[in-house]
Protein backbone atom coordinates (compact mmCIF):
# COMPACT_ATOMS: atom_id res chain seq x y z
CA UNK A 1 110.55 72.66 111.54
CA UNK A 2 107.96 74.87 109.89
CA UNK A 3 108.75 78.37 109.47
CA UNK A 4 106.06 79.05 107.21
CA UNK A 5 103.59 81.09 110.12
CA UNK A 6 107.29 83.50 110.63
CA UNK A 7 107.96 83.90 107.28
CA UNK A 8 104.29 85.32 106.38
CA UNK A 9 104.84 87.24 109.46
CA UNK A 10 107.86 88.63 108.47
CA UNK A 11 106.60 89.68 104.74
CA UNK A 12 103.59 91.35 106.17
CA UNK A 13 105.72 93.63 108.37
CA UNK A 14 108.15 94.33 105.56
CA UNK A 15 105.23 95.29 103.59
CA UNK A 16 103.73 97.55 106.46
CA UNK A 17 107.01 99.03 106.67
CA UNK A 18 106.35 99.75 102.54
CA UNK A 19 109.84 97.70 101.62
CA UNK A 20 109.16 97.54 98.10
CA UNK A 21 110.33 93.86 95.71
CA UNK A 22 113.71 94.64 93.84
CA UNK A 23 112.77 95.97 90.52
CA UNK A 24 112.60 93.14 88.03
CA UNK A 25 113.61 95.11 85.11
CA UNK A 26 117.57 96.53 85.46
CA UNK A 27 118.83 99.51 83.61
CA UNK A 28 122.13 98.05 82.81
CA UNK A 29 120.35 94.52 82.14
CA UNK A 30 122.26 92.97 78.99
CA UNK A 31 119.74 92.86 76.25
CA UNK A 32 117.61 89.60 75.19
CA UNK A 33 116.26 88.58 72.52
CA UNK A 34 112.72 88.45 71.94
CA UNK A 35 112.63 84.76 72.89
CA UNK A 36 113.82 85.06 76.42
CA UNK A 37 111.53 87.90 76.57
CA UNK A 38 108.42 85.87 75.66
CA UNK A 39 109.57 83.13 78.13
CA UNK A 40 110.22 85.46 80.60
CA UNK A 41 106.47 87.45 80.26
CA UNK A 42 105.30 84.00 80.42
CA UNK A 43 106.88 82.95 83.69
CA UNK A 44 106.09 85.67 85.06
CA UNK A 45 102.21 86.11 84.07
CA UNK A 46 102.16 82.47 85.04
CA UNK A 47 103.31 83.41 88.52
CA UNK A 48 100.68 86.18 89.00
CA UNK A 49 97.75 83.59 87.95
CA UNK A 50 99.02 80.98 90.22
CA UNK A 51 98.83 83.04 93.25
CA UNK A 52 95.21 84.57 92.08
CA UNK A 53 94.25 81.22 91.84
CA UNK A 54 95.38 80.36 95.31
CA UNK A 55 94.37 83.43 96.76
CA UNK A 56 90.66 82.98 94.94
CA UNK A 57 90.58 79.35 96.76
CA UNK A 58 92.08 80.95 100.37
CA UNK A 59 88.75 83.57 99.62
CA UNK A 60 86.45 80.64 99.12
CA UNK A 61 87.63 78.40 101.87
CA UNK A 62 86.99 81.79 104.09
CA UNK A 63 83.77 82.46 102.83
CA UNK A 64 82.53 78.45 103.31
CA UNK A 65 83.77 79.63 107.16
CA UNK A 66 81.96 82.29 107.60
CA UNK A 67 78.62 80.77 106.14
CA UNK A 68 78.78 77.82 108.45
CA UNK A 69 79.86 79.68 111.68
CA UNK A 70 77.83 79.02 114.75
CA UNK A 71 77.53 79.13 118.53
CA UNK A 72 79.24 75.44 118.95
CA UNK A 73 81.10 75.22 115.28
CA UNK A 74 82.88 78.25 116.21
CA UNK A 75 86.17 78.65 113.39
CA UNK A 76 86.93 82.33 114.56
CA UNK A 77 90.81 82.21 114.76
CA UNK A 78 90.84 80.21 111.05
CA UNK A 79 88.13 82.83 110.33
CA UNK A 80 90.89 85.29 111.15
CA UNK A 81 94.30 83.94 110.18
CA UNK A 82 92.40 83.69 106.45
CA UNK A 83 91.72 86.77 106.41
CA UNK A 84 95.20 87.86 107.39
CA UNK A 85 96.42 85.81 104.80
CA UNK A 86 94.53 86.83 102.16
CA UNK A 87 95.07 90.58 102.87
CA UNK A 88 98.80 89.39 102.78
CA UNK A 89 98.40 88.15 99.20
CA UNK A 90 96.43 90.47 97.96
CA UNK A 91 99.19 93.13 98.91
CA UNK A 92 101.75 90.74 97.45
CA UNK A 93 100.07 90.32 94.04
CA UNK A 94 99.59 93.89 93.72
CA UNK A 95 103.65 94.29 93.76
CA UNK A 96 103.83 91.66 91.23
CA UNK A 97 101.42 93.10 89.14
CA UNK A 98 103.23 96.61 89.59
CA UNK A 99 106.78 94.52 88.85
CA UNK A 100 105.00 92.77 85.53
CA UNK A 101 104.05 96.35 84.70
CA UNK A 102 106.89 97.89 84.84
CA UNK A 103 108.40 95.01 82.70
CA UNK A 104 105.85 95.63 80.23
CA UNK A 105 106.32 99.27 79.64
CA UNK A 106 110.53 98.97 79.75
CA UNK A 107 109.98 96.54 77.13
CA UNK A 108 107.02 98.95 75.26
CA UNK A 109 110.02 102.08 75.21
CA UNK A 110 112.71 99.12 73.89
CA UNK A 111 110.79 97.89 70.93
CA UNK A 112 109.06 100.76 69.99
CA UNK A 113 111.67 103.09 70.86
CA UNK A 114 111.05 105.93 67.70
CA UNK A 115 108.41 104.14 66.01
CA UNK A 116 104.56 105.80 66.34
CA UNK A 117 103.31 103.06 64.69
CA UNK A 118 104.08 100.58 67.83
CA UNK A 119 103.52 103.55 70.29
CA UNK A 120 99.85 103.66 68.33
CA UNK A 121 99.53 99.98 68.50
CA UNK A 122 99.90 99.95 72.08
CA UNK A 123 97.71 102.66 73.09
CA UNK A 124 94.64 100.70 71.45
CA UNK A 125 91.94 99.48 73.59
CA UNK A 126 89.49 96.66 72.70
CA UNK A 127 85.99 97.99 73.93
């Protein structure tokens, strides 16, 4: 049995009802070295561009819809359950990328905890 249709269901209401993702960074979390760290950046940045990836194909799939739609080829509901779908993960990449943030700047205050030069190094923009 496919539960997939409840299950998106179910995540778009908790996100309406703005239940945020358990924080992935802990403030008691035992330290790791920088190894674990790197693999664990890396899984999760890998996660992030997955789902862009799928959401950027949902987005093209949608707009090969809409550009074909006619009075007898008429795709409305897959027109709208796209849609729906990509506004779901849309939503849930932005609490990713919020999680992967906050990752990144509890890490930022552990390495460069005291040291301007890393604080510096950080704050540096390419432009």
């Amino acid at each position: 049995m496919d539960r997939t249709q409840a299950f998106i269901q179910e995540c778009s209401r908790q996100v309406q009802l703005g239940v945020q993702p358990v924080p992935v960074v802990l403030k008691n979390a035992p330290a790791r070295n920088p190894t674990q760290e790197a693999k664990l950046f890396a899984k999760m940045s890998a996660d992030v561009s997955r789902k862009i990836h799928l959401a950027s194909q949902r987005l093209e799939r949608l707009t090969g819809l809409v550009k074909r739609q006619g009075v007898f080829n008429d795709p409305t509901e897959e027109i709208n359950q796209l849609a729906a779908r990509i506004k779901t993960d849309t939503k849930f990449l932005k609490n990713d990328l919020d999680d992967l943030q906050l990752y990144l700047e509890h890490n930022k205050r552990q390495v460069g905890a005291g040291s301007t030069s890393a604080e510096g190094h950080s704050q540096n923009k390419a432009e």
